[in-house]
Protein backbone atom coordinates (compact mmCIF):
# COMPACT_ATOMS: atom_id res chain seq x y z
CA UNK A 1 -13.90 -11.13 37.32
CA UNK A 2 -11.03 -12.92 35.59
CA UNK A 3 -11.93 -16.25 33.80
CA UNK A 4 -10.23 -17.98 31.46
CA UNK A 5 -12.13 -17.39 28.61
CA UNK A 6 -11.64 -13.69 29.24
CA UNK A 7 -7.88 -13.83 30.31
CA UNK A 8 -7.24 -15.69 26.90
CA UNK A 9 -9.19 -13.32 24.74
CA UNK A 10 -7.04 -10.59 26.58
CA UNK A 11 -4.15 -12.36 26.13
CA UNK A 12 -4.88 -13.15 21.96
CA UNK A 13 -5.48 -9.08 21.95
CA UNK A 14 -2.51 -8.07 23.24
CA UNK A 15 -0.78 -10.69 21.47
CA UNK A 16 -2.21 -9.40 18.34
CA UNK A 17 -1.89 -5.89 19.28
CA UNK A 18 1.96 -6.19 19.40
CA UNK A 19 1.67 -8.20 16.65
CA UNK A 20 0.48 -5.11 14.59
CA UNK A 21 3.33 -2.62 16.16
CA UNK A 22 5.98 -5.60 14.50
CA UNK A 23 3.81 -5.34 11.18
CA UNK A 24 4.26 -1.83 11.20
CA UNK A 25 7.64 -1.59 11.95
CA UNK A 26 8.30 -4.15 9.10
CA UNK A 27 5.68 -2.68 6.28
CA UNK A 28 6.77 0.93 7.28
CA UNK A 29 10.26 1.75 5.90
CA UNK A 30 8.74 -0.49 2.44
CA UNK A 31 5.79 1.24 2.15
CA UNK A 32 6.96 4.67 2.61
CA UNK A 33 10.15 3.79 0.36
CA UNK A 34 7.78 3.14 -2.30
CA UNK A 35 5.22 6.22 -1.19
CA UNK A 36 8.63 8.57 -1.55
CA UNK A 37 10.15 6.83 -4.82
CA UNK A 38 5.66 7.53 -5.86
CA UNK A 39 6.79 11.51 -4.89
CA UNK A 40 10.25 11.18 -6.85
CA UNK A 41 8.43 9.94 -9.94
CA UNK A 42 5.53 12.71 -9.73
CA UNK A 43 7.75 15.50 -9.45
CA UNK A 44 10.11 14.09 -12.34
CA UNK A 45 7.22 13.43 -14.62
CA UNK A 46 6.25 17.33 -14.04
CA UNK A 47 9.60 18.35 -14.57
CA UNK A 48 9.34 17.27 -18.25
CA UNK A 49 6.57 19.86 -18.96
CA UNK A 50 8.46 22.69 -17.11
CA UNK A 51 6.78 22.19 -13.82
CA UNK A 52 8.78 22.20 -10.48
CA UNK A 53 8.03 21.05 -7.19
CA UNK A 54 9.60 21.35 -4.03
CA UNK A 55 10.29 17.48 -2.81
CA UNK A 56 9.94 18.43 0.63
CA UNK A 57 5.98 18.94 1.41
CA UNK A 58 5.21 15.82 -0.68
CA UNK A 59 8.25 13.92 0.50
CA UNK A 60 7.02 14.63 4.59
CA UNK A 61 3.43 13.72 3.65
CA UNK A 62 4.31 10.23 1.87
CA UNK A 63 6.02 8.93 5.22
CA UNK A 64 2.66 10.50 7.11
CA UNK A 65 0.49 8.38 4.35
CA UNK A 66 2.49 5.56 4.76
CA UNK A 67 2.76 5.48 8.54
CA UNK A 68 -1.25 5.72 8.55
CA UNK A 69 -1.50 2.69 5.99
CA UNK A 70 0.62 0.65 7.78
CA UNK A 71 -1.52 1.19 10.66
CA UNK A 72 -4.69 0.43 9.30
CA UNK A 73 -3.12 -2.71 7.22
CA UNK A 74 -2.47 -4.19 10.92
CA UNK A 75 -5.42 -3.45 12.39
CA UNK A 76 -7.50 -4.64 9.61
CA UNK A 77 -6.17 -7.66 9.42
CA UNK A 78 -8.26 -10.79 10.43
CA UNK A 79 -6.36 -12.69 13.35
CA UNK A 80 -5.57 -16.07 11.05
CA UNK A 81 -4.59 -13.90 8.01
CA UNK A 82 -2.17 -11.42 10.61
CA UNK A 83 -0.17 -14.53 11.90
CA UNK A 84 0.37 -16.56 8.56
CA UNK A 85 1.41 -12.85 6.61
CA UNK A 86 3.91 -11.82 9.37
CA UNK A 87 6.14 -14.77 8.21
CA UNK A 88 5.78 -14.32 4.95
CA UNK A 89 6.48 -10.29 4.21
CA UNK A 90 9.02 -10.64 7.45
CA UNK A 91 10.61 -13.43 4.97
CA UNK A 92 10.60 -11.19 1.80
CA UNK A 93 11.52 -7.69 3.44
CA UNK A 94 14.19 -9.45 4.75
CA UNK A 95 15.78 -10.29 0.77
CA UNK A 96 16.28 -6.43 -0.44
CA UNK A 97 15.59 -6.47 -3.67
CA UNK A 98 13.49 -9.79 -3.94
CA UNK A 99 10.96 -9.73 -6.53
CA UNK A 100 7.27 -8.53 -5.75
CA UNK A 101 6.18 -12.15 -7.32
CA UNK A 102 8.32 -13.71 -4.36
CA UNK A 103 5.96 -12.22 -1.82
CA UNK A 104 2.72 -13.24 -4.18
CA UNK A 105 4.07 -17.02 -3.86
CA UNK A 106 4.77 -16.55 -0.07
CA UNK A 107 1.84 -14.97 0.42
CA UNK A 108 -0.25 -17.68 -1.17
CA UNK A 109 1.32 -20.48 0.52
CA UNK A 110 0.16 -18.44 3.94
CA UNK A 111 -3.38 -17.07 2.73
CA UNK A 112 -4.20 -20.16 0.93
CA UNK A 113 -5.20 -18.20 -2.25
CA UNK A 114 -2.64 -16.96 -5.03
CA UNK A 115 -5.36 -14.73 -6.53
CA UNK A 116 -5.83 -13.08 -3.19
CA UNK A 117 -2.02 -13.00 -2.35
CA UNK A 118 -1.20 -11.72 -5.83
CA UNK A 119 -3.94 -8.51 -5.16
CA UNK A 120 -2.49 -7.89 -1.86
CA UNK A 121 0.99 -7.42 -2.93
CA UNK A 122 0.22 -5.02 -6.54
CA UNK A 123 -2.22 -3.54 -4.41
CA UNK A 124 -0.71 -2.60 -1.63
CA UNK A 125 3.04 -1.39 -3.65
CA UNK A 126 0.88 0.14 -6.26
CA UNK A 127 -1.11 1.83 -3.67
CA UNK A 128 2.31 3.05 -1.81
CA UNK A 129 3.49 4.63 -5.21
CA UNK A 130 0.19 6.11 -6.37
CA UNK A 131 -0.33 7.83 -3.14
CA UNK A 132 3.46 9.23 -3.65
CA UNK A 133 2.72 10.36 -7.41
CA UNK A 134 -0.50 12.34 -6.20
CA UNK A 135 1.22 14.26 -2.98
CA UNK A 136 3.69 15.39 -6.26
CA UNK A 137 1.08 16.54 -7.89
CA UNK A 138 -0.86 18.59 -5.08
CA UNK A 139 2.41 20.21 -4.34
CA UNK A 140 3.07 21.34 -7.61
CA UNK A 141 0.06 22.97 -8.12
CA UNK A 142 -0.07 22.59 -10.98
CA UNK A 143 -2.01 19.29 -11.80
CA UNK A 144 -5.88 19.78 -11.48
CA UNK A 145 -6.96 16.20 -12.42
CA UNK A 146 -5.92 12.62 -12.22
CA UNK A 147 -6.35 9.93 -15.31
CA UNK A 148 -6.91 6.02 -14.37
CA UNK A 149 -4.50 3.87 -16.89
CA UNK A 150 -3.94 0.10 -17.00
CA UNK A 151 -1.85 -1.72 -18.86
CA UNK A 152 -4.84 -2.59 -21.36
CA UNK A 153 -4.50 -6.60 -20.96
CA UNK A 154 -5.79 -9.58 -20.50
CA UNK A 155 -4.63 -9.10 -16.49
CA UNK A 156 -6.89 -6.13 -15.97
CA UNK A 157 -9.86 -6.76 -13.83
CA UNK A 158 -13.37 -5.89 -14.95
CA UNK A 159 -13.56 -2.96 -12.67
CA UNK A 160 -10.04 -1.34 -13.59
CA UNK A 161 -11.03 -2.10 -17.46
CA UNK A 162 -14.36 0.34 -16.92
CA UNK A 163 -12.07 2.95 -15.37
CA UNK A 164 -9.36 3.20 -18.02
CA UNK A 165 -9.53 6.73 -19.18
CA UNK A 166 -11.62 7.98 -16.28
CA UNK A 167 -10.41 11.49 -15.15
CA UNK A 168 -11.54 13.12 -11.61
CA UNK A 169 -10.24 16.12 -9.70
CA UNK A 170 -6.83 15.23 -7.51
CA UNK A 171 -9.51 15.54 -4.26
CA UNK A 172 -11.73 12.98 -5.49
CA UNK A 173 -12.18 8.80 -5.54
CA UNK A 174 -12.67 7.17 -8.64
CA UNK A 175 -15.88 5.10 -9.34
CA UNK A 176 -17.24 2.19 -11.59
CA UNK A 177 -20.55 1.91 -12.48
């Protein structure tokens, strides 16, 4: 039985469902730019202590990691938060080269919140070009271990501040207390 209630709940899902396929298609290519440049940067950084690694292995799973994230960004996304952050990363993928504090100040005029907006964007670049660093690193194999750094200011949350120095296997999470 078709009522309205149900045909407009069907109707917001599908909506929403393409909504996430045009997320991904714009957060893709930016998100596994950054994952690859993450690889590039890895592999360089070995380079300098004699270490080589084949791009290719890392490269190939930095587009696979940022095809997944991409996903899971769109789906995770609350319905109010998915329609006002379409316009504004649409807006600032469409500027190559527009500064990551454009997208903060788009963001917050969307989300309501520049704290929240500002996380989203660091987090979700940063996250793109750590991911990158570490494929590097498991290809090489020559890196056993991973070291959490921050930039040691006034910026750094209380969480990231307990982790500075923190060193865990490339296979493992890091934890606070």
């Amino acid at each position: 039985i078709c009522t309205a209630n149900n045909f407009t709940e069907v109707a917001l899902l599908k909506f929403f469902d393409g909504w996430a396929n045009e997320l991904l298609i714009v957060l893709l290519p930016k998100l596994e730019r950054n994952a690859r440049r993450g690889v590039t940067q890895g592999a360089d950084d070995l380079l300098k202590f004699g270490i080589g690694v084949d791009y290719l292995a890392p490269s190939t799973e930095a587009a696979k990691w940022a095809r997944q994230w991409a996903e899971k960004l769109g789906k995770d996304m609350g319905l109010t938060s998915r329609a006002r952050a379409q316009s504004a990363i649409a807006n600032w993928l469409s500027r190559p080269g527009a500064p990551l504090e454009e997208l903060v100040q788009e963001l917050a005029l969307s989300i309501g919140d520049r704290e929240r907006a500002a996380a989203v964007a660091i987090t979700e670049t940063t996250r793109a070009w750590a991911a990158g660093n570490q494929m590097a690193w498991e290809e090489s194999g020559a890196v056993a271990a991973q070291e959490w750094r921050t930039n040691r200011d006034e910026l750094v949350c209380p969480i990231c501040r307990e982790l500075q120095g923190a060193r865990v296997k490339l296979d493992r999470l890091f934890h606070s207390q």
